[in-house]
C-alpha atoms as a PDB file:
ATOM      1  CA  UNK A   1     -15.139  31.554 -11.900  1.00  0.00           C
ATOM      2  CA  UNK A   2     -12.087  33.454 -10.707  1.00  0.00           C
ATOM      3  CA  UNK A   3      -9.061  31.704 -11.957  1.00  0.00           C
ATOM      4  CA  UNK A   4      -7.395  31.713  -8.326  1.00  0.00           C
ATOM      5  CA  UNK A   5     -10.567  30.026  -7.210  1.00  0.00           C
ATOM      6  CA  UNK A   6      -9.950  27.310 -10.247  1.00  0.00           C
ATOM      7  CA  UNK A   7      -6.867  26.741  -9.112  1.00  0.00           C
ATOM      8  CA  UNK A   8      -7.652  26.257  -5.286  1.00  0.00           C
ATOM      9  CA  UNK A   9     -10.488  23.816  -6.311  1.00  0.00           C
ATOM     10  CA  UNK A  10      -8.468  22.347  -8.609  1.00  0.00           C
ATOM     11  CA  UNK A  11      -5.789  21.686  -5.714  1.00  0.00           C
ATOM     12  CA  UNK A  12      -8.357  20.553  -3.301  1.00  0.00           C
ATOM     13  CA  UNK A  13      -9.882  17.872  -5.328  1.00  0.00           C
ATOM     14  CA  UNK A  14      -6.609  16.651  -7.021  1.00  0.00           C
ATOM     15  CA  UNK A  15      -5.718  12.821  -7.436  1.00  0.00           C
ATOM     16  CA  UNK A  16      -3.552  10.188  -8.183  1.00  0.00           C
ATOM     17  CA  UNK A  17      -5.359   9.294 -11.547  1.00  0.00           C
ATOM     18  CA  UNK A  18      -5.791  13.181 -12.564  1.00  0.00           C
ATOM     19  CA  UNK A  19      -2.443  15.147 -11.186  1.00  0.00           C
ATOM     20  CA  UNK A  20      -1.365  15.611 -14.432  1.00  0.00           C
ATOM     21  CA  UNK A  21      -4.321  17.046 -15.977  1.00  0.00           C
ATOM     22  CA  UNK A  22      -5.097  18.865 -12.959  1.00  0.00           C
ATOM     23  CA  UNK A  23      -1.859  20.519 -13.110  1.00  0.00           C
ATOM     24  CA  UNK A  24      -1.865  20.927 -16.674  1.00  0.00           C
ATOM     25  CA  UNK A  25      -5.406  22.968 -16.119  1.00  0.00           C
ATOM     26  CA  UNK A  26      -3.676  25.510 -13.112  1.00  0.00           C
ATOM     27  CA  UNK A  27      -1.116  26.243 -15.518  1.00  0.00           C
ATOM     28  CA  UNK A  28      -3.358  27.704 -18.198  1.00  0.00           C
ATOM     29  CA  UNK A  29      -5.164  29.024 -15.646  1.00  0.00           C
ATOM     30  CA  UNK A  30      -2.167  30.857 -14.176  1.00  0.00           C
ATOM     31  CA  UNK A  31      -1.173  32.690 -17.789  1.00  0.00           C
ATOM     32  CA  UNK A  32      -4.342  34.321 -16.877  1.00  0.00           C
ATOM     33  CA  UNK A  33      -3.442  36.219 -14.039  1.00  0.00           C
ATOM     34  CA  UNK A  34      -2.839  39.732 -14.448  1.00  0.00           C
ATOM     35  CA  UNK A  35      -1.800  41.201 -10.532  1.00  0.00           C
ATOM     36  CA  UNK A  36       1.552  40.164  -9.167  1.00  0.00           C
ATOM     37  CA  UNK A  37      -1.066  39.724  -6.320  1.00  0.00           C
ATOM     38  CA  UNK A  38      -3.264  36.849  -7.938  1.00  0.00           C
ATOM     39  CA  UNK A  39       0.030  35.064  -8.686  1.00  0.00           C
ATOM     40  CA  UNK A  40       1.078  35.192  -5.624  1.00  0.00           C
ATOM     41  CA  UNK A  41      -2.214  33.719  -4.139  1.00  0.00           C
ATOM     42  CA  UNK A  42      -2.608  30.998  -6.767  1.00  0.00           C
ATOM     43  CA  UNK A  43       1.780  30.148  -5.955  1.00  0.00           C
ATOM     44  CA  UNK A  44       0.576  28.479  -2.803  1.00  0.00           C
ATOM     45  CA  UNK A  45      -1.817  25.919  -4.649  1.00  0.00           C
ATOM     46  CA  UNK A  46       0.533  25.416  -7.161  1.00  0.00           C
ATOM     47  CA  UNK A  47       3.527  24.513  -5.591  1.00  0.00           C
ATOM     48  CA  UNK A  48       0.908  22.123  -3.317  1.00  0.00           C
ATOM     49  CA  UNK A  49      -0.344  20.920  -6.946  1.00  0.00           C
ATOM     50  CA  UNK A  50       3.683  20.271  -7.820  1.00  0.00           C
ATOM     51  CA  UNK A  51       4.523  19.054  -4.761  1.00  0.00           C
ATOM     52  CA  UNK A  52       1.556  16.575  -5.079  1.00  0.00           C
ATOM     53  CA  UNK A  53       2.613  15.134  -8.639  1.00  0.00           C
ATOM     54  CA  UNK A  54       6.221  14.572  -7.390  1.00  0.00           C
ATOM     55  CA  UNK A  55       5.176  12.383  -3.742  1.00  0.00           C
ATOM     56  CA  UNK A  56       2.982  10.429  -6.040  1.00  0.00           C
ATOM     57  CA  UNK A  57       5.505   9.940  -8.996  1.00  0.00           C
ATOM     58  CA  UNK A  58       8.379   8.616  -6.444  1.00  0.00           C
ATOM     59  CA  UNK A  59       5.520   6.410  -5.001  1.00  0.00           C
ATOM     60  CA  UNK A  60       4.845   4.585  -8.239  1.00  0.00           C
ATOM     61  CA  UNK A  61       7.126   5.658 -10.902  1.00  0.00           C
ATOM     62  CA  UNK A  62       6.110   4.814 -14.262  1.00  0.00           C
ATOM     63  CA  UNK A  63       7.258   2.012 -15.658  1.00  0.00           C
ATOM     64  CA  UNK A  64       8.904   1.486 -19.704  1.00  0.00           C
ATOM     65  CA  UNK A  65       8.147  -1.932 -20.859  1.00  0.00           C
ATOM     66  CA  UNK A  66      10.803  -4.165 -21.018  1.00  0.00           C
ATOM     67  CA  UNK A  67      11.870  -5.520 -24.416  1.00  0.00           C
ATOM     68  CA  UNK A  68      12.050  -9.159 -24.989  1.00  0.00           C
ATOM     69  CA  UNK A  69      15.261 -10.277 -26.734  1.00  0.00           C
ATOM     70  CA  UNK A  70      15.029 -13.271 -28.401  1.00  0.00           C
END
């Protein structure tokens, strides 16, 4: 598969529970690119892909477990 295709059907079928591996994925599948052009067409999913992880971070940060003192 085209890795600007990956990277749109990775950004179409992204969730909550798999952001970070789907954006993990796009990543490797950007260093592929070759063409200032494909870059530019896979940009737009990517930022989406970014944009994505950061609305759903702020939503439900993650949260450090609290020590107990005793």
């Amino acid at each position: 598969m085209d890795p600007v295709a990956e990277i749109r059907k990775i950004y179409q079928h992204a969730t909550r529970a798999t952001i970070a591996r789907d954006l993990a994925r796009a990543i490797e599948l950007l260093k592929e690119l070759r063409t200032e052009e494909e870059r530019e067409r896979a940009a737009v999913y990517m930022d989406g892909l970014s944009q994505m992880r950061s609305e759903w971070n702020a939503a439900h940060p993650t949260r450090k477990p609290s020590s107990s003192t005793r």
